[in-house]
Structures are given as structure tokens and as C-alpha cells.
C-alpha atoms as a PDB file:
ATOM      1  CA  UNK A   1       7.282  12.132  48.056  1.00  0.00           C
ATOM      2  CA  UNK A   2       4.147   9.906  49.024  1.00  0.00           C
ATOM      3  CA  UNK A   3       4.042   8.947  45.603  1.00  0.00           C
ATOM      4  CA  UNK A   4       7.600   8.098  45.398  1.00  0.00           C
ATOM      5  CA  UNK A   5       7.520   5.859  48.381  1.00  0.00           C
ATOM      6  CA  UNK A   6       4.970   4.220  46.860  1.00  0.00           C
ATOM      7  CA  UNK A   7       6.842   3.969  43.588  1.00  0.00           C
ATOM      8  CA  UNK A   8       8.982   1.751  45.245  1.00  0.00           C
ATOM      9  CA  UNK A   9       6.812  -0.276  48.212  1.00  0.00           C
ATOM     10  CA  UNK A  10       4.109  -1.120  45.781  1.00  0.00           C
ATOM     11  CA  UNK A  11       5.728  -3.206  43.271  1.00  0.00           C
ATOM     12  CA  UNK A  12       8.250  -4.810  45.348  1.00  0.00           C
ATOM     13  CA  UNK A  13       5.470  -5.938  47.657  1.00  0.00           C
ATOM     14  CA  UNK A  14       4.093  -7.798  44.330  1.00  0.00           C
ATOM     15  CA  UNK A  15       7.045  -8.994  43.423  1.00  0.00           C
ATOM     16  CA  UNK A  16       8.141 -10.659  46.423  1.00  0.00           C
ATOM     17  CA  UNK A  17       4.951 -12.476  46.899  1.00  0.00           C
ATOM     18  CA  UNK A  18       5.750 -14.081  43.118  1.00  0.00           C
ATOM     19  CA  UNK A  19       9.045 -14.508  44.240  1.00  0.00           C
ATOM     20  CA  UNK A  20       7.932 -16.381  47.802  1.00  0.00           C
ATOM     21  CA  UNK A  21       5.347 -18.442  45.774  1.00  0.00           C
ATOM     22  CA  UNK A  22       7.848 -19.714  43.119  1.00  0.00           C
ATOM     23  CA  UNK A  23      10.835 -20.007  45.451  1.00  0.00           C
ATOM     24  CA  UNK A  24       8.635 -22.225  48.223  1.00  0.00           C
ATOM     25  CA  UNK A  25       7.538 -24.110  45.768  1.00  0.00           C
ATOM     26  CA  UNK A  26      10.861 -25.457  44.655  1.00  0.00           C
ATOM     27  CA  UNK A  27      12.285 -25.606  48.018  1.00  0.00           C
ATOM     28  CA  UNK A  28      10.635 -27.013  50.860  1.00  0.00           C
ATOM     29  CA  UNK A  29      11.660 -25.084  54.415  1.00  0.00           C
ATOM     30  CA  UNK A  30      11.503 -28.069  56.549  1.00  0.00           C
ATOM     31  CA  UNK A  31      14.492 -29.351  54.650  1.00  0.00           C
ATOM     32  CA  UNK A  32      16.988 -26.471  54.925  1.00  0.00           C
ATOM     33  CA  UNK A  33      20.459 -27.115  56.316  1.00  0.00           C
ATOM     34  CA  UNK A  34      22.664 -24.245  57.429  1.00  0.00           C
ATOM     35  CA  UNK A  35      26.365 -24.852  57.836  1.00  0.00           C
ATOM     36  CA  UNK A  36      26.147 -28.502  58.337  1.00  0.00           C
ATOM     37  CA  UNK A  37      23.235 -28.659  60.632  1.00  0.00           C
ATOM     38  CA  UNK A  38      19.466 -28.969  60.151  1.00  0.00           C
ATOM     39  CA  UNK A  39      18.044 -25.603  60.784  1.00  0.00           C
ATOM     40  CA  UNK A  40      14.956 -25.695  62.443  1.00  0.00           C
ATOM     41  CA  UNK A  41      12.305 -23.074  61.756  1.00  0.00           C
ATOM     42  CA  UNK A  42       8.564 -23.727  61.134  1.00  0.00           C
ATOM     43  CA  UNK A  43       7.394 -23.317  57.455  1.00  0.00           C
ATOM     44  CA  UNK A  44       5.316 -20.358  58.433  1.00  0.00           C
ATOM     45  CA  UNK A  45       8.343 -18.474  59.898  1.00  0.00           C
ATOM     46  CA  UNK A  46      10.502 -19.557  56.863  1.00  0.00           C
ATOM     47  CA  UNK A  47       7.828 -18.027  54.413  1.00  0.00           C
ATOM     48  CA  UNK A  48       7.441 -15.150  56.779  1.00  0.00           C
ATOM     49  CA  UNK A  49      11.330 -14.658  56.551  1.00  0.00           C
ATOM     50  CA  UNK A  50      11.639 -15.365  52.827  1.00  0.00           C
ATOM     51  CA  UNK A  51       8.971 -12.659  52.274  1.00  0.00           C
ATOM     52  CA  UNK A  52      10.346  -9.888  53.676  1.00  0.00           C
ATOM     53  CA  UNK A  53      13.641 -10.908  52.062  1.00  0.00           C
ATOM     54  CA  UNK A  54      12.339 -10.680  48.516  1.00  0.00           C
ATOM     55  CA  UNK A  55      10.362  -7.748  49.828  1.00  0.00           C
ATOM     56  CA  UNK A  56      13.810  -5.905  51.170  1.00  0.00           C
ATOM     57  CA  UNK A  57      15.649  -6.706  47.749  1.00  0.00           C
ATOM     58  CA  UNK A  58      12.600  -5.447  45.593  1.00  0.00           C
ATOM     59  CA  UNK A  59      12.655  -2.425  47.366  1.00  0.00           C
ATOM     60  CA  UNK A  60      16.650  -1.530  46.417  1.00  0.00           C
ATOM     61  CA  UNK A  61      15.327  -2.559  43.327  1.00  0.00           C
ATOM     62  CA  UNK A  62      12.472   0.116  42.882  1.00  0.00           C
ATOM     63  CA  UNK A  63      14.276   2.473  44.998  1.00  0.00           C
ATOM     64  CA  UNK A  64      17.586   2.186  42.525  1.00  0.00           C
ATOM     65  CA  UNK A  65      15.075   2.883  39.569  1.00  0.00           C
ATOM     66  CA  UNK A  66      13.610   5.791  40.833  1.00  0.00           C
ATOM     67  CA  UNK A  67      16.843   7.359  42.349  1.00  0.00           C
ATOM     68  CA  UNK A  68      17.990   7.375  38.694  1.00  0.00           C
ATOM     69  CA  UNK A  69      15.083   8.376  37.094  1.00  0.00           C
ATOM     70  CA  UNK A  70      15.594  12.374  38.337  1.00  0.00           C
ATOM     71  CA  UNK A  71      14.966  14.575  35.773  1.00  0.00           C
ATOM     72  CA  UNK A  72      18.240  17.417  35.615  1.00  0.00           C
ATOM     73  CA  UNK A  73      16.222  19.496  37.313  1.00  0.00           C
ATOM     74  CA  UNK A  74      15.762  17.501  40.447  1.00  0.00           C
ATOM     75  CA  UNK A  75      19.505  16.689  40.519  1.00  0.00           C
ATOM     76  CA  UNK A  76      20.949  20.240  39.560  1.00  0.00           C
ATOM     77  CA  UNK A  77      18.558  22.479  41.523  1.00  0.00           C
ATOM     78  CA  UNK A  78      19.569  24.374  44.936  1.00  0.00           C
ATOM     79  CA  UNK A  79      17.495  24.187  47.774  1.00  0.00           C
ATOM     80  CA  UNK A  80      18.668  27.684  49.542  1.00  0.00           C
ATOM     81  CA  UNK A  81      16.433  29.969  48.255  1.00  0.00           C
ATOM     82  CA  UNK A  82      18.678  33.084  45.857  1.00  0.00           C
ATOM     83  CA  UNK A  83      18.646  35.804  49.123  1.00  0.00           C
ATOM     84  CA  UNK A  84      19.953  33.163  51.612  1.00  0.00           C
ATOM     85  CA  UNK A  85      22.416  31.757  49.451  1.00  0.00           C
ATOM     86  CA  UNK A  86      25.920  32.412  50.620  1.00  0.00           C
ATOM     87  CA  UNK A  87      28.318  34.921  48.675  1.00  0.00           C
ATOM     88  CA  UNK A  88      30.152  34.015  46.068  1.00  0.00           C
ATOM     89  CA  UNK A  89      27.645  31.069  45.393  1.00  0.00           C
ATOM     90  CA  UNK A  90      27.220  30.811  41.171  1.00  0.00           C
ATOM     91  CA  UNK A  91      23.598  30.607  41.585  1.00  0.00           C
ATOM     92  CA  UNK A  92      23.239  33.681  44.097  1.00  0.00           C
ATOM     93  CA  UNK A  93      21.030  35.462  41.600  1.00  0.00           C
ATOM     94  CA  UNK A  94      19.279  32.641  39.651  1.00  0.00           C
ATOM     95  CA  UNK A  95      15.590  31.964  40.248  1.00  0.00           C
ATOM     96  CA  UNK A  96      16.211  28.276  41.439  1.00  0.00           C
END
């Protein structure tokens, strides 16, 4: 599981500081207007901001990839072990 989170952290963390470089270099933060009025927010909180927002959308990102990359198994398996399973169940006598 470790490795999993990983997986997904790792990456987007890289990704988002690409994403913060290129963006604030196109845009400046000191000239943002939001719905008709200047909005005023220092450059470091705007970078701070537009970091973790990359950051949060890489992460559905790598989490979305590795969600679907399950093998069969993963997806198919039961986690109630055969003698606690309930009657009736299909996989009552299967090994897992």
C-alpha cells in the first residue's frame, strides 16, 4: 500500500512543480482579476495556492492510473477468508 501511495504522491509532486513553473511564468499573480475585481494575494501565496492545485489534480491523475491498473486478481478476489464466508456464497469453498 506504501508503495501505492507513493505511486501516486511522487509523480504528481513533480509534475505540479513543472506545471507551477510554466504556468507562473506566463501569468503573473499580481495581475489576476476575479469576477470583475482585482484579487489581491501576494505572489508567494498565489504560487503556494497554484502548487497544491496542480499537486491535487496530479494526484486524481496518478491515483486514476493506478486504480485501473488492478490486475483480475486484485479486483475479483474475496477478502472473507473460505470458513467465514457466509452460506450460499459461490466462493465458500475456493482458496481465495
Amino acid at each position: 500500500m506504501t508503495q501505492r501511495i507513493m505511486w501516486v504522491l511522487w509523480p504528481s509532486f513533480l509534475v505540479a512543480a513543472g506545471a507551477v513553473g510554466v504556468f507562473f511564468s506566463l501569468f503573473d499573480p499580481q495581475e489576476y482579476w476575479l469576477l470583475g475585481e482585482h484579487f489581491e494575494i501576494s505572489r508567494l501565496g498565489a504560487y503556494t495556492i497554484g502548487f497544491f492545485g496542480f499537486w491535487g489534480v496530479g494526484i486524481a491523475s496518478s491515483a486514476l492510473t493506478v486504480f485501473l491498473s488492478r490486475s483480475p486478481w486484485e479486483v475479483n478476489r474475496c477478502p472473507i477468508e473460505p470458513p467465514a464466508r457466509p452460506d450460499g456464497c459461490p466462493k465458500q469453498g475456493a482458496c481465495s
